[in-house]
C-alpha atoms as a PDB file:
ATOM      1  CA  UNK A   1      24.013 -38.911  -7.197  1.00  0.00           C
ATOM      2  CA  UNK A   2      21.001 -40.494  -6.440  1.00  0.00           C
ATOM      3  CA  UNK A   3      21.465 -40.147  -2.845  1.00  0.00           C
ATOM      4  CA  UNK A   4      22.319 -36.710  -3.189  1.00  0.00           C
ATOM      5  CA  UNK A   5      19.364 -36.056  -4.988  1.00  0.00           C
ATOM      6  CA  UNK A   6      16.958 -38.014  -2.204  1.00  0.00           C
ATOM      7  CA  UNK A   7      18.583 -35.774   0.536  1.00  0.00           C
ATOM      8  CA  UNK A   8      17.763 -32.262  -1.682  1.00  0.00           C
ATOM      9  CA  UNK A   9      13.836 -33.039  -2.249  1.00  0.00           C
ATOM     10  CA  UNK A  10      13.228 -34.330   1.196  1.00  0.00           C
ATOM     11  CA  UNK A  11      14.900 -31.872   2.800  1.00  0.00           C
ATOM     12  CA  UNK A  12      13.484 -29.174   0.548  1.00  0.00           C
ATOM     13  CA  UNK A  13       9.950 -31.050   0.002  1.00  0.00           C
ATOM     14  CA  UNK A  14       9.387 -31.710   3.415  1.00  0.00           C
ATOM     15  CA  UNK A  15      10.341 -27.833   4.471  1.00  0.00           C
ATOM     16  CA  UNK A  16       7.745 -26.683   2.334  1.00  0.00           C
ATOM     17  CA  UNK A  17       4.943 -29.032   3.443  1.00  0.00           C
ATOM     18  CA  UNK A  18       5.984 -27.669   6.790  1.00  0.00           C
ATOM     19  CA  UNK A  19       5.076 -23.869   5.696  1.00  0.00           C
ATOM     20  CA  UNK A  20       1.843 -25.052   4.211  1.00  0.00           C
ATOM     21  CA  UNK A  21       0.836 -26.922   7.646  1.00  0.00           C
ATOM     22  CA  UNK A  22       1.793 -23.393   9.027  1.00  0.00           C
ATOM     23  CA  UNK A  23      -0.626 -22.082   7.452  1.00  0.00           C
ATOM     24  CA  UNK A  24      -3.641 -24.220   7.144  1.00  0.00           C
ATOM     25  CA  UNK A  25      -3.487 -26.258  10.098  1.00  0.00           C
ATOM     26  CA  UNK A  26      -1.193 -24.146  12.550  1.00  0.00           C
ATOM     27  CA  UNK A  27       0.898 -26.833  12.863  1.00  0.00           C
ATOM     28  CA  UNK A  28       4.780 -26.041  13.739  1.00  0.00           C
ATOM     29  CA  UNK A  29       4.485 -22.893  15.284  1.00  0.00           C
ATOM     30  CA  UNK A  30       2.005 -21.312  12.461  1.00  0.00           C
ATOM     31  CA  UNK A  31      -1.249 -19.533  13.145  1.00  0.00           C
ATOM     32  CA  UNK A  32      -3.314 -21.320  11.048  1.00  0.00           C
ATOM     33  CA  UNK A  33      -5.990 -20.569   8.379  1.00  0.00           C
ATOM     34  CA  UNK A  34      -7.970 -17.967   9.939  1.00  0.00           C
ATOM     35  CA  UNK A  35      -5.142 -16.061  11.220  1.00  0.00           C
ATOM     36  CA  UNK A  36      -2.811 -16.052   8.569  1.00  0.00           C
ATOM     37  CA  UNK A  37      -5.726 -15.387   5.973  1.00  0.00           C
ATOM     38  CA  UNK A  38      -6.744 -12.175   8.526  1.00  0.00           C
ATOM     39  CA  UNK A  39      -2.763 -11.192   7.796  1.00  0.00           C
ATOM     40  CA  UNK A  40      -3.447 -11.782   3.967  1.00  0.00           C
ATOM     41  CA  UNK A  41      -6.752  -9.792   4.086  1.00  0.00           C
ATOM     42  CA  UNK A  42      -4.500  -7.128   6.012  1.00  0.00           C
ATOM     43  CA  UNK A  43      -1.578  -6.283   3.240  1.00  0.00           C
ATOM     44  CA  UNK A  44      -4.094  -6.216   0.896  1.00  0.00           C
ATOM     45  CA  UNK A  45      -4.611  -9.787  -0.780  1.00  0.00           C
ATOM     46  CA  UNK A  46      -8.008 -10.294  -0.235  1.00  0.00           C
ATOM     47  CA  UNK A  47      -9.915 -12.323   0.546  1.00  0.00           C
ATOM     48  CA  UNK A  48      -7.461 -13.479   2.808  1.00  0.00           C
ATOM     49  CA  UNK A  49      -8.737 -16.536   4.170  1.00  0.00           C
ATOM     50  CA  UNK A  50      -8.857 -17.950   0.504  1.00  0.00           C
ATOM     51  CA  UNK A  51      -5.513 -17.166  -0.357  1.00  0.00           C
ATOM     52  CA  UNK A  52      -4.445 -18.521   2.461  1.00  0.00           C
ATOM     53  CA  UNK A  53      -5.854 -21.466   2.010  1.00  0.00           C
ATOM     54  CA  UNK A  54      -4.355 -21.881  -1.536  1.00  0.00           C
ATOM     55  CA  UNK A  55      -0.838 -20.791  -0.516  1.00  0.00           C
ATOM     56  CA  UNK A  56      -0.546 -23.405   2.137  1.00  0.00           C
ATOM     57  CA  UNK A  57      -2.473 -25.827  -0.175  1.00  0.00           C
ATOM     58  CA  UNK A  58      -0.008 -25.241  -3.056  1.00  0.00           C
ATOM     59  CA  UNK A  59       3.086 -25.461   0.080  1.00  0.00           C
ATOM     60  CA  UNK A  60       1.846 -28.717   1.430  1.00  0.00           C
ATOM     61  CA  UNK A  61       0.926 -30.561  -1.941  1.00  0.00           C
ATOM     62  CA  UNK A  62       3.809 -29.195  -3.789  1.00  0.00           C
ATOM     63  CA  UNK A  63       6.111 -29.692  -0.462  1.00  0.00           C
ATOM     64  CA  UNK A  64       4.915 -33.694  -0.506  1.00  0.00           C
ATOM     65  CA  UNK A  65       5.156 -34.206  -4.249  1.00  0.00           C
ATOM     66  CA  UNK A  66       8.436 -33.083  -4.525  1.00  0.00           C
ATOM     67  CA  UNK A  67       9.776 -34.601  -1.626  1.00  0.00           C
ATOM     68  CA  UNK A  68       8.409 -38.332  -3.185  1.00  0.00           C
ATOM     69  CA  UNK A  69       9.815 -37.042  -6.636  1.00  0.00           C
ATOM     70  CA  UNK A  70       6.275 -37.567  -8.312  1.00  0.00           C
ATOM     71  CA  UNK A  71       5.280 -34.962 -10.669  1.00  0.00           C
ATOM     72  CA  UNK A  72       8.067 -33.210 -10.243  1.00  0.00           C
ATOM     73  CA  UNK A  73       7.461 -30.669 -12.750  1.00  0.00           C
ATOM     74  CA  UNK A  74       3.874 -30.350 -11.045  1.00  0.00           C
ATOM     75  CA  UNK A  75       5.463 -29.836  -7.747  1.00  0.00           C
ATOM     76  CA  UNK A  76       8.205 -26.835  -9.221  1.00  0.00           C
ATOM     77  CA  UNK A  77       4.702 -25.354 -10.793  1.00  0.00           C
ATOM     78  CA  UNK A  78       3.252 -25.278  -7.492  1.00  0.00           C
ATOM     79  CA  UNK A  79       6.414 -23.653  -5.391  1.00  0.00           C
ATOM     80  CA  UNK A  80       7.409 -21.217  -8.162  1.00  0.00           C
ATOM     81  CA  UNK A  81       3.803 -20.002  -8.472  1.00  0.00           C
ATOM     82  CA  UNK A  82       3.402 -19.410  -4.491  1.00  0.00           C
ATOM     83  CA  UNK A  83       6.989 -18.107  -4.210  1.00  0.00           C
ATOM     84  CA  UNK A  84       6.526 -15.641  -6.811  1.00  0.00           C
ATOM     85  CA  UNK A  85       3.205 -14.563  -4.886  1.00  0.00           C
ATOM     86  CA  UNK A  86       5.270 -14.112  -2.003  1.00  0.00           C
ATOM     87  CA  UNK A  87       7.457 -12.495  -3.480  1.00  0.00           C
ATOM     88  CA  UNK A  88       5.509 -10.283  -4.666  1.00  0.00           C
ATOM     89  CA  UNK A  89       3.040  -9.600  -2.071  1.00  0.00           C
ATOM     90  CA  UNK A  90       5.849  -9.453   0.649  1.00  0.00           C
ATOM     91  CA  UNK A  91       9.445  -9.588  -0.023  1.00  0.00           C
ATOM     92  CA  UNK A  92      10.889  -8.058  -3.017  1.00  0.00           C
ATOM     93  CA  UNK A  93      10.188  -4.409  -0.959  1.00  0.00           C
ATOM     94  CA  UNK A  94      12.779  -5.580   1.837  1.00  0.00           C
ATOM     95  CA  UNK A  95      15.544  -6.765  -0.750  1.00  0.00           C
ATOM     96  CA  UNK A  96      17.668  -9.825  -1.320  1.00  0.00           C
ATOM     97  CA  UNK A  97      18.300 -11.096   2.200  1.00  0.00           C
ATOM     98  CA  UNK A  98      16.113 -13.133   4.543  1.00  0.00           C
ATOM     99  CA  UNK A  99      16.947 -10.959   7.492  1.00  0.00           C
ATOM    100  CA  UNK A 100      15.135  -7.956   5.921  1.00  0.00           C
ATOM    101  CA  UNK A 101      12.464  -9.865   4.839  1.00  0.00           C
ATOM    102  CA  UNK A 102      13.925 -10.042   1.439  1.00  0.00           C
ATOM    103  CA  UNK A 103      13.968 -12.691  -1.695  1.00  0.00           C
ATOM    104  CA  UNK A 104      16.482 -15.056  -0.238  1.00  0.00           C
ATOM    105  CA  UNK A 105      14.486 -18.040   0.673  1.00  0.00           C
ATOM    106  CA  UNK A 106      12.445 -17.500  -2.138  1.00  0.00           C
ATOM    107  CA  UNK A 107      14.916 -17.238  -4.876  1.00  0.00           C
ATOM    108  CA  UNK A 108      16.401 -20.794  -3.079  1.00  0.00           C
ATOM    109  CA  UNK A 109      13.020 -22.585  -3.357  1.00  0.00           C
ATOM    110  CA  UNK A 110      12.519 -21.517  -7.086  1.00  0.00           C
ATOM    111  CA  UNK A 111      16.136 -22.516  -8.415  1.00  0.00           C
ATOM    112  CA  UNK A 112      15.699 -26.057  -6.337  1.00  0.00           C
ATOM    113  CA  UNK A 113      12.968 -26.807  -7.076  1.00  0.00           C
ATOM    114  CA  UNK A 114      12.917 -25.414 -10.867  1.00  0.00           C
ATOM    115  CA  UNK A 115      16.556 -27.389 -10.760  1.00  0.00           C
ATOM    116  CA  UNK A 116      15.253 -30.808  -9.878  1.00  0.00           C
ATOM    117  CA  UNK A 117      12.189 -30.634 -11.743  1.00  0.00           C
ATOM    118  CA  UNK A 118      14.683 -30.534 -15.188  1.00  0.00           C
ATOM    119  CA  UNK A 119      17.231 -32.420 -13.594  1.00  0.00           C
ATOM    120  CA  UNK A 120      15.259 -35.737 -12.561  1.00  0.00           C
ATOM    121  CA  UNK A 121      14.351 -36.627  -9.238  1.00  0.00           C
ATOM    122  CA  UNK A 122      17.025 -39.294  -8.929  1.00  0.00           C
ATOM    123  CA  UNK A 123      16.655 -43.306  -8.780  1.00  0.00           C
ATOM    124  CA  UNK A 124      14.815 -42.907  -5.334  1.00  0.00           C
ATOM    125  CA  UNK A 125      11.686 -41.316  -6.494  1.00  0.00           C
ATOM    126  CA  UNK A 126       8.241 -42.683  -6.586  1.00  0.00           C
ATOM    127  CA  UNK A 127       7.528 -41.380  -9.928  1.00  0.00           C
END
């Protein structure tokens, strides 16, 4: 179980941390903060650069935490609040799956993350 548990919140955690790096830093293929806060500023969540800067913020912190298992609930505060955003702001017009565009990923992130953060993170955690 334990293991298990390890393998969800890095491979989950470390995803998300990943995104947030996308966006802040350009790292991974991403465009970085000015760039993806000129695409925020462009579909209307303004100002762009700022919300950009607290999505990937809230990605990378809440990506790391969960992937160490410390403040778990912390870290399922941080994804569900940015996913919910995205949601919002982007997906929920193109539907359920993540070949429209849709909810997909989202809706994954929230019920891991939600998940682990009542579950436990497992004996392998740093908190």
């Amino acid at each position: 179980m334990a293991l298990g548990l390890l393998i969800i919140r890095l491979a989950v955690g470390l995803t998300l941390a990943g995104h947030g790096t996308q966006k802040l830093f350009g790292w991974f293929g991403g465009y970085g903060l000015k760039s993806t806060g000129g695409w925020m500023s462009s579909i209307g969540l303004k100002p762009g650069i700022l919300v950009a800067l607290l999505a990937g913020t809230a990605e990378l912190a809440g990506g790391l935490l969960f992937a160490l298992g410390l403040w778990l609930v912390v870290a399922a505060v941080l994804v569900v609040l940015t996913m919910l955003g995205a949601i919002a702001a982007v997906h929920w017009r193109h539907g359920y799956w993540v070949r429209q565009n849709g909810v997909e990923y989202n809706i994954i992130l929230i019920a891991i993350t939600v998940g682990l953060a009542l579950a436990g993170p497992g004996d392998y955690a740093v908190g």
